[in-house]
N, C-alpha and C. Protein backbone atom coordinates (compact mmCIF):
# COMPACT_ATOMS: atom_id res chain seq x y z
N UNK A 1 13.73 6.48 -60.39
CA UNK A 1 13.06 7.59 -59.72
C UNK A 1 12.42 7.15 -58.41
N UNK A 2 12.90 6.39 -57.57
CA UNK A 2 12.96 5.76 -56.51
C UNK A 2 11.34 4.99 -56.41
N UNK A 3 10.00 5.74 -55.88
CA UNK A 3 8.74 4.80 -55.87
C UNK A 3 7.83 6.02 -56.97
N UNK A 4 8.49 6.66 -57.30
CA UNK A 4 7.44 7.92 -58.52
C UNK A 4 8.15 7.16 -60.29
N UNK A 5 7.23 6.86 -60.85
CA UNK A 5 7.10 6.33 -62.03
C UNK A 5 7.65 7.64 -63.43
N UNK A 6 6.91 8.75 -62.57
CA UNK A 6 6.98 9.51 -64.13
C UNK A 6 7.65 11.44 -63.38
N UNK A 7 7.54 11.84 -64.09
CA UNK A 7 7.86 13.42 -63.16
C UNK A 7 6.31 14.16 -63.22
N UNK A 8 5.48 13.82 -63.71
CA UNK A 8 3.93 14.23 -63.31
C UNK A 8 3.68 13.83 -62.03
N UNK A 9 4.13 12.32 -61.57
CA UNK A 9 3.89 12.13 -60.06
C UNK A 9 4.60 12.87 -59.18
N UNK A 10 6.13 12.60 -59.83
CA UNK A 10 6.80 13.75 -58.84
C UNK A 10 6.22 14.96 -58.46
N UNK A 11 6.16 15.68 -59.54
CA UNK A 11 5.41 16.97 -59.28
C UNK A 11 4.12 17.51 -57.96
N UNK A 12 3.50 16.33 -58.35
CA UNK A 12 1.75 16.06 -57.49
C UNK A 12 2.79 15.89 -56.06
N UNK A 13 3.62 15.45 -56.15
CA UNK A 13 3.66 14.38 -54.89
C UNK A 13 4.54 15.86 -53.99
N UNK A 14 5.26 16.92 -54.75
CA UNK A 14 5.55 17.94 -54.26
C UNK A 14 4.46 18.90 -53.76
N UNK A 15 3.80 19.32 -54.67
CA UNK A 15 2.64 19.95 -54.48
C UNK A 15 1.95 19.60 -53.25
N UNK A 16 1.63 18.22 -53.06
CA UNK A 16 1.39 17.96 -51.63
C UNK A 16 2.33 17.96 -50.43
N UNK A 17 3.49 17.89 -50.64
CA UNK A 17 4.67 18.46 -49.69
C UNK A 17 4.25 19.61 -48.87
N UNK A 18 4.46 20.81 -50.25
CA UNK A 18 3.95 21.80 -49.86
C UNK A 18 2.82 22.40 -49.88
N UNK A 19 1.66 21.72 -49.85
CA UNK A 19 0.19 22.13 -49.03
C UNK A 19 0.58 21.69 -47.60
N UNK A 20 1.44 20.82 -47.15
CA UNK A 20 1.50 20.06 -45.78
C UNK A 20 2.53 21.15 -44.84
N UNK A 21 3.53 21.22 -45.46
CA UNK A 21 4.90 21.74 -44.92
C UNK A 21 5.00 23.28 -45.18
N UNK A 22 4.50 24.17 -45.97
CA UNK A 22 5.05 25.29 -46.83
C UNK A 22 4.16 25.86 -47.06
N UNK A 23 3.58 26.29 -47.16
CA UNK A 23 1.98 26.75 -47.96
C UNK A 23 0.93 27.38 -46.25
N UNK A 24 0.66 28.51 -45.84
CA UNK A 24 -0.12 29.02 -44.88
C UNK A 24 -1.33 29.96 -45.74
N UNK A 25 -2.14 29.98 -45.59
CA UNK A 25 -3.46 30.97 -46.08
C UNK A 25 -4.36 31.94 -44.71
N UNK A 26 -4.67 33.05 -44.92
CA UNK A 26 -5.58 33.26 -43.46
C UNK A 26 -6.48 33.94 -44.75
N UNK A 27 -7.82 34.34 -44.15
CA UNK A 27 -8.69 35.13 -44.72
C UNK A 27 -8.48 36.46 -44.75
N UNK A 28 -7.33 37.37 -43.93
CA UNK A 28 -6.86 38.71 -43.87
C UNK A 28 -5.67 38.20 -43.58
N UNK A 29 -5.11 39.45 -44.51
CA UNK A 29 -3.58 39.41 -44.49
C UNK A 29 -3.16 39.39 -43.33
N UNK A 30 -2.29 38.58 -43.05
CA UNK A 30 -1.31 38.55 -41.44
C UNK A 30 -0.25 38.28 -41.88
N UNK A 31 0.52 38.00 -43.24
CA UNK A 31 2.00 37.82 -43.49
C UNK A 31 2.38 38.94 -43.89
N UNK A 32 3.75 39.19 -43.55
CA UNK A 32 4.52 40.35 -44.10
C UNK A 32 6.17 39.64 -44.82
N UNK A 33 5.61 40.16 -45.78
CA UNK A 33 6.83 39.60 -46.74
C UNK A 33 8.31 40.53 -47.02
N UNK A 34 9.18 40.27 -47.76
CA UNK A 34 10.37 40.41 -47.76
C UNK A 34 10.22 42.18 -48.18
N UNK A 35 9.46 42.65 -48.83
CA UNK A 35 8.80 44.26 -49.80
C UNK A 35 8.59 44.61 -48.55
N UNK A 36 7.79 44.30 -47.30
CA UNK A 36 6.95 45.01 -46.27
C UNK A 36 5.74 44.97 -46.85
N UNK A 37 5.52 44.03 -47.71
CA UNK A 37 3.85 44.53 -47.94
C UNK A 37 3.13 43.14 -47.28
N UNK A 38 2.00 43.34 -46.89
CA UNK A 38 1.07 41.93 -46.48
C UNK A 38 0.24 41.67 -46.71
N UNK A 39 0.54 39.76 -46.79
CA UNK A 39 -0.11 39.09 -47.96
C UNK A 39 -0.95 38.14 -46.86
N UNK A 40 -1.85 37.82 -47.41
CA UNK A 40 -2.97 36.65 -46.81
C UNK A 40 -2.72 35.34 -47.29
N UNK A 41 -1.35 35.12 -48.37
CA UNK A 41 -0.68 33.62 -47.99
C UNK A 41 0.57 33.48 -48.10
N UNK A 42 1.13 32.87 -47.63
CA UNK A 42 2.81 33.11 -47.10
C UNK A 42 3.61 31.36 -47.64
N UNK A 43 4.67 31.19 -48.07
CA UNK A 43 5.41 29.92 -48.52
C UNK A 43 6.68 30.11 -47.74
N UNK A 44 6.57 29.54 -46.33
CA UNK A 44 8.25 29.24 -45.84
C UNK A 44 8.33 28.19 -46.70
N UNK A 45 9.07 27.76 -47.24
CA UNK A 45 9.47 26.54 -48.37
C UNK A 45 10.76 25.96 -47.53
N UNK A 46 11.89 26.24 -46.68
CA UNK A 46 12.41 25.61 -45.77
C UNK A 46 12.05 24.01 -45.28
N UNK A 47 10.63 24.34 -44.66
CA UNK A 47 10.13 22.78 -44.10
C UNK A 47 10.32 22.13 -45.18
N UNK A 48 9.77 22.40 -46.41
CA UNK A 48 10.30 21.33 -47.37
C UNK A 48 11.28 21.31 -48.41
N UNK A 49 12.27 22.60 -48.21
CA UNK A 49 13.56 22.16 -49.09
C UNK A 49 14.42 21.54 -48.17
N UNK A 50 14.43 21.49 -47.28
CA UNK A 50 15.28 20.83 -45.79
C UNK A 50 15.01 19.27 -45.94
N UNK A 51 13.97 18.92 -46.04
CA UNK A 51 13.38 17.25 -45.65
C UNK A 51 13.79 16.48 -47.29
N UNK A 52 14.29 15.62 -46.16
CA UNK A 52 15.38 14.66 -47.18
C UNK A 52 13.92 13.88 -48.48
N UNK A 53 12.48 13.80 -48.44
CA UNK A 53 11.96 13.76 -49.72
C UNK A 53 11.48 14.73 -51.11
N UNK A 54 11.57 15.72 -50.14
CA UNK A 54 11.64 17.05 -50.91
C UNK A 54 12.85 17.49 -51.30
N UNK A 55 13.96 17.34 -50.78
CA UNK A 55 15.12 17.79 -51.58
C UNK A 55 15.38 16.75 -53.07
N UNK A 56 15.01 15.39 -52.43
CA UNK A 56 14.91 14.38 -53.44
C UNK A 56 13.87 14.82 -55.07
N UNK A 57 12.50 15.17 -54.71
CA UNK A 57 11.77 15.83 -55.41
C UNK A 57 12.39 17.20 -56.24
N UNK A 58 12.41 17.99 -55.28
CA UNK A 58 13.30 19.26 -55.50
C UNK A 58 14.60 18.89 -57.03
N UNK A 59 15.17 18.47 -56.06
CA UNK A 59 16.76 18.13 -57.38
C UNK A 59 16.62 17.36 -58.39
N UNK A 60 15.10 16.59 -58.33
CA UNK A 60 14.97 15.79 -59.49
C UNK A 60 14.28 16.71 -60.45
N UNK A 61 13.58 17.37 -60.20
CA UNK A 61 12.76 17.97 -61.00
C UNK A 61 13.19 19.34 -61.07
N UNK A 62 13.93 20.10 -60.82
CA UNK A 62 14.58 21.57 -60.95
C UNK A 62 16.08 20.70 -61.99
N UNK A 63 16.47 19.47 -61.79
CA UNK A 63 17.65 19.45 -62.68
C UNK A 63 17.26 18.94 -63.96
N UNK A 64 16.26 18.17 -63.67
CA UNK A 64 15.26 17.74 -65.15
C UNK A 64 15.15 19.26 -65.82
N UNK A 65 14.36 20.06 -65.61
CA UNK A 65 14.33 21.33 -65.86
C UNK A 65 15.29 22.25 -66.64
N UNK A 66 16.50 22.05 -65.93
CA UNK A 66 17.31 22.74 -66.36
C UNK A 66 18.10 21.90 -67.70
N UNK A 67 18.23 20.67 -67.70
CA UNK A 67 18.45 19.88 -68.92
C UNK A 67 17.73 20.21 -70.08
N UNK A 68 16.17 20.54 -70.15
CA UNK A 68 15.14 20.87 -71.11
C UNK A 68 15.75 22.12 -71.81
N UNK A 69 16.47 22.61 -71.23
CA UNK A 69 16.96 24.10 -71.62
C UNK A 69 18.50 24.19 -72.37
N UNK A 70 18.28 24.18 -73.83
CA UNK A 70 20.35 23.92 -74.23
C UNK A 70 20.74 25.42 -74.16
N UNK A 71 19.75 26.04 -73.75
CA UNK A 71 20.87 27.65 -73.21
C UNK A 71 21.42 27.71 -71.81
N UNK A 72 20.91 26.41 -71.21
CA UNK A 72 21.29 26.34 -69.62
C UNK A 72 22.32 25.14 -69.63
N UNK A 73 23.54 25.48 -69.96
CA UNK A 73 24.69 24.62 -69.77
C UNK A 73 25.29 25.51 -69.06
N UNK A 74 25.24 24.47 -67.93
CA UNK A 74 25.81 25.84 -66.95
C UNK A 74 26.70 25.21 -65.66
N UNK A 75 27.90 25.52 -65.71
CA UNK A 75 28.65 24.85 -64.39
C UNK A 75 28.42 25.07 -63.01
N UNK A 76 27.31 26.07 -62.87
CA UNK A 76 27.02 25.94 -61.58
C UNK A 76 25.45 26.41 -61.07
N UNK A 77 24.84 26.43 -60.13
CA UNK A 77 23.30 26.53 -59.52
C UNK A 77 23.57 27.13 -58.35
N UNK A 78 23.48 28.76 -57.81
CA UNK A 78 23.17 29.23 -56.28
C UNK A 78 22.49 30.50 -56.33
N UNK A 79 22.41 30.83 -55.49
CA UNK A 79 21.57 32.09 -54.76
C UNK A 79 21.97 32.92 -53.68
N UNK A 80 21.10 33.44 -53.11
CA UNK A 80 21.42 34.10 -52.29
C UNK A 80 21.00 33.67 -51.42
N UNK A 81 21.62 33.63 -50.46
CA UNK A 81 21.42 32.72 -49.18
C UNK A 81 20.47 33.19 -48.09
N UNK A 82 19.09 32.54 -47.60
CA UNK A 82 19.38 31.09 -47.15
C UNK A 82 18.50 30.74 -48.00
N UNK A 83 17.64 31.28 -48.59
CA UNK A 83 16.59 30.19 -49.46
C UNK A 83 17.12 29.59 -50.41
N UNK A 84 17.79 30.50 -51.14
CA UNK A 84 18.47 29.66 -52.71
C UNK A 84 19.63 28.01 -52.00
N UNK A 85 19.56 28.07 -51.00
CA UNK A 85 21.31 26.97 -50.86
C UNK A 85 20.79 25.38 -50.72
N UNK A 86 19.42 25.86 -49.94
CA UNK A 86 19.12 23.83 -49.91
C UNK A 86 18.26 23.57 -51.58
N UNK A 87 18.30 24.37 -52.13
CA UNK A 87 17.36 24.05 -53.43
C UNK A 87 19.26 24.21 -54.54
N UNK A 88 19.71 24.57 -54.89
CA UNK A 88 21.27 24.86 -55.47
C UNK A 88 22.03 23.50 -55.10
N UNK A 89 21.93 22.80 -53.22
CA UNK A 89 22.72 21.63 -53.00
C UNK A 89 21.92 20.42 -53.80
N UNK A 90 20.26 20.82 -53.58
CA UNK A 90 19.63 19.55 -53.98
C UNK A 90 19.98 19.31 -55.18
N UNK A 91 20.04 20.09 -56.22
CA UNK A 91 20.30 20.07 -58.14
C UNK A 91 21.59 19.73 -57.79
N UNK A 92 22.65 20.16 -57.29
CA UNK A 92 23.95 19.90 -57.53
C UNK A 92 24.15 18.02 -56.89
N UNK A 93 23.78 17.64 -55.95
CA UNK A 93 23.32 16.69 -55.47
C UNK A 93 22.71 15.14 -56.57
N UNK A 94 21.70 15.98 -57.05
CA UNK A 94 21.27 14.88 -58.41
C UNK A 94 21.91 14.79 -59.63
N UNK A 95 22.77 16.38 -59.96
CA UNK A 95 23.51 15.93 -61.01
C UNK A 95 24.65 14.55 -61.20
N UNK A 96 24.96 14.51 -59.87
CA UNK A 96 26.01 13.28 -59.38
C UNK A 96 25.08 12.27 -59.65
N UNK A 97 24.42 12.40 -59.21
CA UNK A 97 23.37 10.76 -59.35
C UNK A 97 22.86 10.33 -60.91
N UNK A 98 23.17 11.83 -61.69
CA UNK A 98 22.87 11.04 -63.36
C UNK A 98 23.81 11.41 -63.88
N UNK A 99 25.48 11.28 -63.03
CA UNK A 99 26.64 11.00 -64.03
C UNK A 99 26.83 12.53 -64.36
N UNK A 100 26.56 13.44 -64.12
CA UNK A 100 26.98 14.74 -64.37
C UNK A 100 27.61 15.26 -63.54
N UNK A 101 27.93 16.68 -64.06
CA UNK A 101 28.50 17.85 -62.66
C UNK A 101 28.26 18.74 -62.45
N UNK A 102 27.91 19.40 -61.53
CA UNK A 102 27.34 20.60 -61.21
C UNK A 102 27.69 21.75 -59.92
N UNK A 103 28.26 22.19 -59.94
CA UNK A 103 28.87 22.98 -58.68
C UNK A 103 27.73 23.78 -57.93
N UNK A 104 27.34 23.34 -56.56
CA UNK A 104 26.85 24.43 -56.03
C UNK A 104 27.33 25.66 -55.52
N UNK A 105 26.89 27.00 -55.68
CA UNK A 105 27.66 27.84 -54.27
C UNK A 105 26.69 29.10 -53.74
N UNK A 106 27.06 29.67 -53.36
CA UNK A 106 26.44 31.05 -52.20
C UNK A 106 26.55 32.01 -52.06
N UNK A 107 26.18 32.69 -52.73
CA UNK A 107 25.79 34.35 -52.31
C UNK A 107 25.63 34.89 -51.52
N UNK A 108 26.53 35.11 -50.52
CA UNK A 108 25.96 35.79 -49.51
C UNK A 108 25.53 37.33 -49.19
N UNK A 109 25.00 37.83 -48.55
CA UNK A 109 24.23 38.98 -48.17
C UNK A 109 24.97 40.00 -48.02
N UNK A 110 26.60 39.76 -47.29
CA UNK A 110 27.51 40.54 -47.38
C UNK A 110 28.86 39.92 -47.48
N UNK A 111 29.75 40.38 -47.41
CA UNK A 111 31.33 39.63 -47.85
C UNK A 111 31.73 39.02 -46.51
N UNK A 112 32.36 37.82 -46.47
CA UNK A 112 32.91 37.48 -45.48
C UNK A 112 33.67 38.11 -44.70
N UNK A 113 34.12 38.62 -43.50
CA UNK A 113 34.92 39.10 -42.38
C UNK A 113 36.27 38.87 -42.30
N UNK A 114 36.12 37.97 -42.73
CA UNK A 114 37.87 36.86 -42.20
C UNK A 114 38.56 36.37 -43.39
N UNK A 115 39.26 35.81 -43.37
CA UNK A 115 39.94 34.72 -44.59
C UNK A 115 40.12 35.21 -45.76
N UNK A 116 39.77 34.92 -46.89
CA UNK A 116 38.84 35.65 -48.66
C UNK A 116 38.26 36.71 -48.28
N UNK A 117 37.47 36.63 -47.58
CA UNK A 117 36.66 37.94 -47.55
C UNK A 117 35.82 37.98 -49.17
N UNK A 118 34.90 36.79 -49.36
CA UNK A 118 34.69 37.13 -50.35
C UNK A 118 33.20 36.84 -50.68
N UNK A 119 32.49 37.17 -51.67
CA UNK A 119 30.96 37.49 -52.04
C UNK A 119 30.17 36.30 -52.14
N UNK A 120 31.17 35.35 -52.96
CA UNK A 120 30.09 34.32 -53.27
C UNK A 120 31.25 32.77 -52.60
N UNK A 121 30.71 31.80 -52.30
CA UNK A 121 31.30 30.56 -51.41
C UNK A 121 31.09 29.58 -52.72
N UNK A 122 32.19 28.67 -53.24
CA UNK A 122 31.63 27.48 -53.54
C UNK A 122 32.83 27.54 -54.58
N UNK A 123 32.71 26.27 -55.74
CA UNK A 123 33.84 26.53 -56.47
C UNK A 123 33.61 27.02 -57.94
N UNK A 124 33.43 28.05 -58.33
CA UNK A 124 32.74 28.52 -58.97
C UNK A 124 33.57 29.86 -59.65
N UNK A 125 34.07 29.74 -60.82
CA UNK A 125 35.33 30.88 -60.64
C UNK A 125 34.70 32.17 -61.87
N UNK A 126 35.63 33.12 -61.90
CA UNK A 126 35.63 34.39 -63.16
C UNK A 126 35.69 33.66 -64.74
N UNK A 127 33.95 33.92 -65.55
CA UNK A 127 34.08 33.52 -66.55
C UNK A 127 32.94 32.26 -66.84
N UNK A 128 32.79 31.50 -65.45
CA UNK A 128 32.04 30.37 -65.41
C UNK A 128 30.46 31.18 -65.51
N UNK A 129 29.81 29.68 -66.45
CA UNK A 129 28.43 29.87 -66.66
C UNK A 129 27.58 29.61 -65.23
N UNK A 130 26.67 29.92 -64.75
CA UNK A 130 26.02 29.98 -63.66
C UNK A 130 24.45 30.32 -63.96
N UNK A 131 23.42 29.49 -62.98
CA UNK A 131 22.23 29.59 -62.79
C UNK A 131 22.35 30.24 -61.75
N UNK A 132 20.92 30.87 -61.76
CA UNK A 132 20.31 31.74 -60.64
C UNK A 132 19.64 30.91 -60.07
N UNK A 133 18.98 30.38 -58.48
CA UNK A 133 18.31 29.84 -58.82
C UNK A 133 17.56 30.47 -57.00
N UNK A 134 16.34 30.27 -56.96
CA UNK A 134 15.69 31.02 -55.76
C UNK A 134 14.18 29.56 -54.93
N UNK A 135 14.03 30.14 -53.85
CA UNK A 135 12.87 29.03 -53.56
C UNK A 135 11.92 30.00 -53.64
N UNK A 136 11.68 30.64 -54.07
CA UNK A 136 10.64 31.38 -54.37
C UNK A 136 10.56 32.71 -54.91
N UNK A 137 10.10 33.08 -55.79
CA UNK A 137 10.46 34.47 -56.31
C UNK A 137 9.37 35.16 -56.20
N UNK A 138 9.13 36.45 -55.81
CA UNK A 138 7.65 37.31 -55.60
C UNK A 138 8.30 38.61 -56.61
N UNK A 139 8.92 39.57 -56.09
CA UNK A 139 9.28 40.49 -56.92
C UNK A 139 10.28 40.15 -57.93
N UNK A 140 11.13 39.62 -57.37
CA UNK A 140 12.31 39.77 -58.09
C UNK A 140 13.73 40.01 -57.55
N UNK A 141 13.25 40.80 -56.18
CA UNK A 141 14.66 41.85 -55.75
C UNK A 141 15.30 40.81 -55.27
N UNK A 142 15.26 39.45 -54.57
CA UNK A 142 16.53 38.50 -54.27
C UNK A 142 17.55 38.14 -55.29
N UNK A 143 16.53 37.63 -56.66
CA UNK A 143 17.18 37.59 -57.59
C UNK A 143 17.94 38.31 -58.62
N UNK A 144 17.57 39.46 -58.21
CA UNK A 144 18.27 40.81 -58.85
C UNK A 144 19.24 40.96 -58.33
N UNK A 145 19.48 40.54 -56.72
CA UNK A 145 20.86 40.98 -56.26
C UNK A 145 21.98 40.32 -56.73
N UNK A 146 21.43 38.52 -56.14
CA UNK A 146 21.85 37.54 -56.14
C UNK A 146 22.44 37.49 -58.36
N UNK A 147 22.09 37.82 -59.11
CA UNK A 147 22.51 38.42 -60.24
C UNK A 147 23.77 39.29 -60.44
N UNK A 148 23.09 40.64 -59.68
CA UNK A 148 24.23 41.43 -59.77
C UNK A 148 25.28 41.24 -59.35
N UNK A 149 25.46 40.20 -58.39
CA UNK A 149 26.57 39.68 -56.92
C UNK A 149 27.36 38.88 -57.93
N UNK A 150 26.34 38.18 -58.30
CA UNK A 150 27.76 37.25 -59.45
C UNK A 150 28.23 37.43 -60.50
N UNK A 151 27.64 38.85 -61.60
CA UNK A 151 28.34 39.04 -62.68
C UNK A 151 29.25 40.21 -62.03
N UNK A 152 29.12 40.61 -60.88
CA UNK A 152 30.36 41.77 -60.58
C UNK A 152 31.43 40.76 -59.98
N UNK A 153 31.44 39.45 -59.75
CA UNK A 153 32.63 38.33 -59.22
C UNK A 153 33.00 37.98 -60.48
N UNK A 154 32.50 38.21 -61.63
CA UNK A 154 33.30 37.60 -63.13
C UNK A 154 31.79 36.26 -63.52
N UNK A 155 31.21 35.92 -62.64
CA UNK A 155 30.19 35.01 -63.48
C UNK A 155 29.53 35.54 -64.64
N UNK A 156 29.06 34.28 -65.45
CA UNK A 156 28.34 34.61 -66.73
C UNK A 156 26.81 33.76 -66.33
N UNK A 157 25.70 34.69 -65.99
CA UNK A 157 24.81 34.58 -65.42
C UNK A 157 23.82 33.95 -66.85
N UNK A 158 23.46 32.81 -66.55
CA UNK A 158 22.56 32.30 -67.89
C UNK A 158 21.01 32.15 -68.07
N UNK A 159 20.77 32.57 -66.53
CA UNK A 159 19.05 33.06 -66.09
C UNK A 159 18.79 32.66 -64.64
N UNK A 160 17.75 32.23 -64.63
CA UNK A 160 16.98 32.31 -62.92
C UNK A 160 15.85 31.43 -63.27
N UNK A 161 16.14 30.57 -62.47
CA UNK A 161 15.34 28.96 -62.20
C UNK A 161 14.38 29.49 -60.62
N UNK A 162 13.39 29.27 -60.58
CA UNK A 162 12.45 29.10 -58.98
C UNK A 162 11.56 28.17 -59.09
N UNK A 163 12.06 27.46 -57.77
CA UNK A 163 10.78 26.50 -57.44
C UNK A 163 9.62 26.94 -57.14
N UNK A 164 8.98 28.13 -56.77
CA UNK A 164 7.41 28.47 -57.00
C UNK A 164 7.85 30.17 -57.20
N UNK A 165 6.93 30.52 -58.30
CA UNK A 165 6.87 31.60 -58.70
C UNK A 165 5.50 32.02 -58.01
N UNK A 166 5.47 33.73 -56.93
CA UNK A 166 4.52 33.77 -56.54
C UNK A 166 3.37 35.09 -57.58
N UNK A 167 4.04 34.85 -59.13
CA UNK A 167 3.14 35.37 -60.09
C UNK A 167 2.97 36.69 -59.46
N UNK A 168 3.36 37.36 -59.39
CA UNK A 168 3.51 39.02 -58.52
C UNK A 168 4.96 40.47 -59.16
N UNK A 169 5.13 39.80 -60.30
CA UNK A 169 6.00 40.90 -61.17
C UNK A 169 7.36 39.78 -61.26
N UNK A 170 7.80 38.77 -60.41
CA UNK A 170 9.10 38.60 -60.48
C UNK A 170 9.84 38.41 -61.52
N UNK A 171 8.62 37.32 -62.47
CA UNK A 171 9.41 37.02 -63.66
C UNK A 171 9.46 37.70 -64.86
N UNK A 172 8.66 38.95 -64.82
CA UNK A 172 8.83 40.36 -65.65
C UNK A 172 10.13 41.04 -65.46
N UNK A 173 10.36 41.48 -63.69
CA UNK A 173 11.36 41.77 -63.53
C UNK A 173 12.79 41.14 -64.40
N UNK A 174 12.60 39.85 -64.22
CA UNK A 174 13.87 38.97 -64.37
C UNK A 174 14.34 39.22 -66.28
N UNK A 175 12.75 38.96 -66.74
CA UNK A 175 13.10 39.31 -68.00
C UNK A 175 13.54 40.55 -68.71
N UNK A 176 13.24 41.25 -67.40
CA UNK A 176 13.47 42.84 -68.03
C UNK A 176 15.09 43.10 -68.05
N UNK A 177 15.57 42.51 -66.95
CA UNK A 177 17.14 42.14 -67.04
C UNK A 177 17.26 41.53 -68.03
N UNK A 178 17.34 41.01 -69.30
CA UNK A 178 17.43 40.51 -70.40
C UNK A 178 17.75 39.16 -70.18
N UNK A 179 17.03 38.44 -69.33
CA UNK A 179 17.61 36.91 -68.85
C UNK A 179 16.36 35.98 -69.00
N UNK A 180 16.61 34.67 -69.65
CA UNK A 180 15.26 33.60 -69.47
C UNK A 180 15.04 33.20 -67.51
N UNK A 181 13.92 33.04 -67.75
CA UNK A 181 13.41 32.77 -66.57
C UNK A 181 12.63 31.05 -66.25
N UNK A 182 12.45 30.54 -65.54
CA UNK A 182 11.78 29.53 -65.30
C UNK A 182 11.26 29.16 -63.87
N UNK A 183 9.76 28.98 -63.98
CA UNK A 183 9.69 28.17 -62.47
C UNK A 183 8.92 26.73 -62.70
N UNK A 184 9.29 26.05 -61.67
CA UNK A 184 8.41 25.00 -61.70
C UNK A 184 7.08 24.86 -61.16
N UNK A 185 6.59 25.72 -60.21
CA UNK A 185 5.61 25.64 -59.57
C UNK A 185 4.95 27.29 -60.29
N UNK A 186 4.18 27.40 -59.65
CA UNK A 186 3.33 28.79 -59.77
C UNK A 186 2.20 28.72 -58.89
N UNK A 187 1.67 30.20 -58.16
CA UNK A 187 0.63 30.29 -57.35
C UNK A 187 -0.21 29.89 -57.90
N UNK A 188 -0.84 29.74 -58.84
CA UNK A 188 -2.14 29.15 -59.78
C UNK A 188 -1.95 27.59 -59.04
N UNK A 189 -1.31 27.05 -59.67
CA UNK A 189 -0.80 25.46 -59.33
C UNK A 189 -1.17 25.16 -58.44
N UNK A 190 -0.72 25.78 -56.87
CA UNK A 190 -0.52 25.42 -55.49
C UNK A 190 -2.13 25.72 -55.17
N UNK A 191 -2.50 27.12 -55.56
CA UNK A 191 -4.52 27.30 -54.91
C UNK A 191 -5.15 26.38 -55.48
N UNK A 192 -4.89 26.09 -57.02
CA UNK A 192 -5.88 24.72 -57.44
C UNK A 192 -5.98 24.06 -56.55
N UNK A 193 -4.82 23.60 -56.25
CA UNK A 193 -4.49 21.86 -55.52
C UNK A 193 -5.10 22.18 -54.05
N UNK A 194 -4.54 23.42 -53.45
CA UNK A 194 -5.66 23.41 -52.18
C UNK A 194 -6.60 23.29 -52.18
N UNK A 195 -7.40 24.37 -53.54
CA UNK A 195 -9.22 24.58 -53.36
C UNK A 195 -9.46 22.47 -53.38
N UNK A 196 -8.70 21.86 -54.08
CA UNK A 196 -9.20 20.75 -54.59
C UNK A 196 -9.10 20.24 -53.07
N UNK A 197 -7.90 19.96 -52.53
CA UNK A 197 -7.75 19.41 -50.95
C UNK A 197 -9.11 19.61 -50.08
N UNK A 198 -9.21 20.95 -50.02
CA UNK A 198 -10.17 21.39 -49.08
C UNK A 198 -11.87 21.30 -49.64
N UNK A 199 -11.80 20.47 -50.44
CA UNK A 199 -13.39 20.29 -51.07
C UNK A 199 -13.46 18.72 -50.99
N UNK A 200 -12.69 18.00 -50.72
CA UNK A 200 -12.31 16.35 -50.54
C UNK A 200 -12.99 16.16 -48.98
């Protein structure tokens, strides 16, 4: 696990990623999120699913995750693009590194133009088991699409993995689709660790 001993460090050592990289707060709302509604703290998670120690973090601990789970045997990990693809490469990425396999691929927003012309990118065919997986879930509606997108291509959708849940209906939603859900992070998690930062 390169200089992290246990996945409790990992974890911490993310958490501070994203207080650094990902994580904005104001005292009045000034973010406007994906709904149109605005929030007074906002997670681009980009800065740190992009940076080569966070993807490291990321794929170790979202594929740990998904191992804990024997209903999640699943040949593949994507989303809807762009948040779901650097968190989908990172898991697919570490499965290689502990001797496994894992296909990433992509959902995109609309069908390709040219070539296939087709919904989802990667190798990933009609019939195959598949994770959902998102960098952040607030309502739900990415992952609802990113759902619907792949069981109308023939996938067999086996739930929805997020690296921070922003505790705001998503994972009600998800369950209400009759699907297990999981995140690794949660807004609780991330304000602890700030209030704690900002009292140091």
């Amino acid at each position: 696990m390169k200089k992290y001993r246990t996945s409790a460090a990992m974890k911490k050592r993310l958490i501070e990623l994203i207080l650094e990289r990902t994580f904005r707060f104001t005292e009045e709302p000034s973010f406007k999120l994906a709904s149109g509604r605005m929030s007074n703290f906002y997670f681009n998670c980009k800065p740190t699913t992009l940076n080569s120690e966070g993807m490291f973090l990321i794929g170790n601990l979202l594929y740990e995750l998904i191992k804990s789970e024997s209903r999640w045997e699943v040949k593949g990990v994507g989303g809807l693009t762009l948040g779901a693809d650097p968190v989908a490469n990172a898991i697919a990425y570490t499965a290689d590194t502990k001797g496994d396999s894992l296909e990433s691929f992509v959902v995109r927003k609309e069908p390709k133009k040219h070539g296939t012309m087709q919904w989802i990118e990667g190798e990933v065919k009609k019939g195959d088991r598949v994770l959902i997986v998102e960098d952040v879930i607030t309502t739900g509606g990415s992952s609802k699409k990113a759902v619907e997108r792949a069981k109308e291509c023939g996938l067999k959708v086996a739930g929805v993995l997020a690296l921070i849940d922003r505790q705001e209906g998503g994972s009600e939603a998800i369950k209400a689709m009759k699907l297990p859900f999981k995140a690794l992070l949660t807004k609780e998690e991330i304000f602890e660790a700030y209030r704690e930062k900002g009292t140091k």
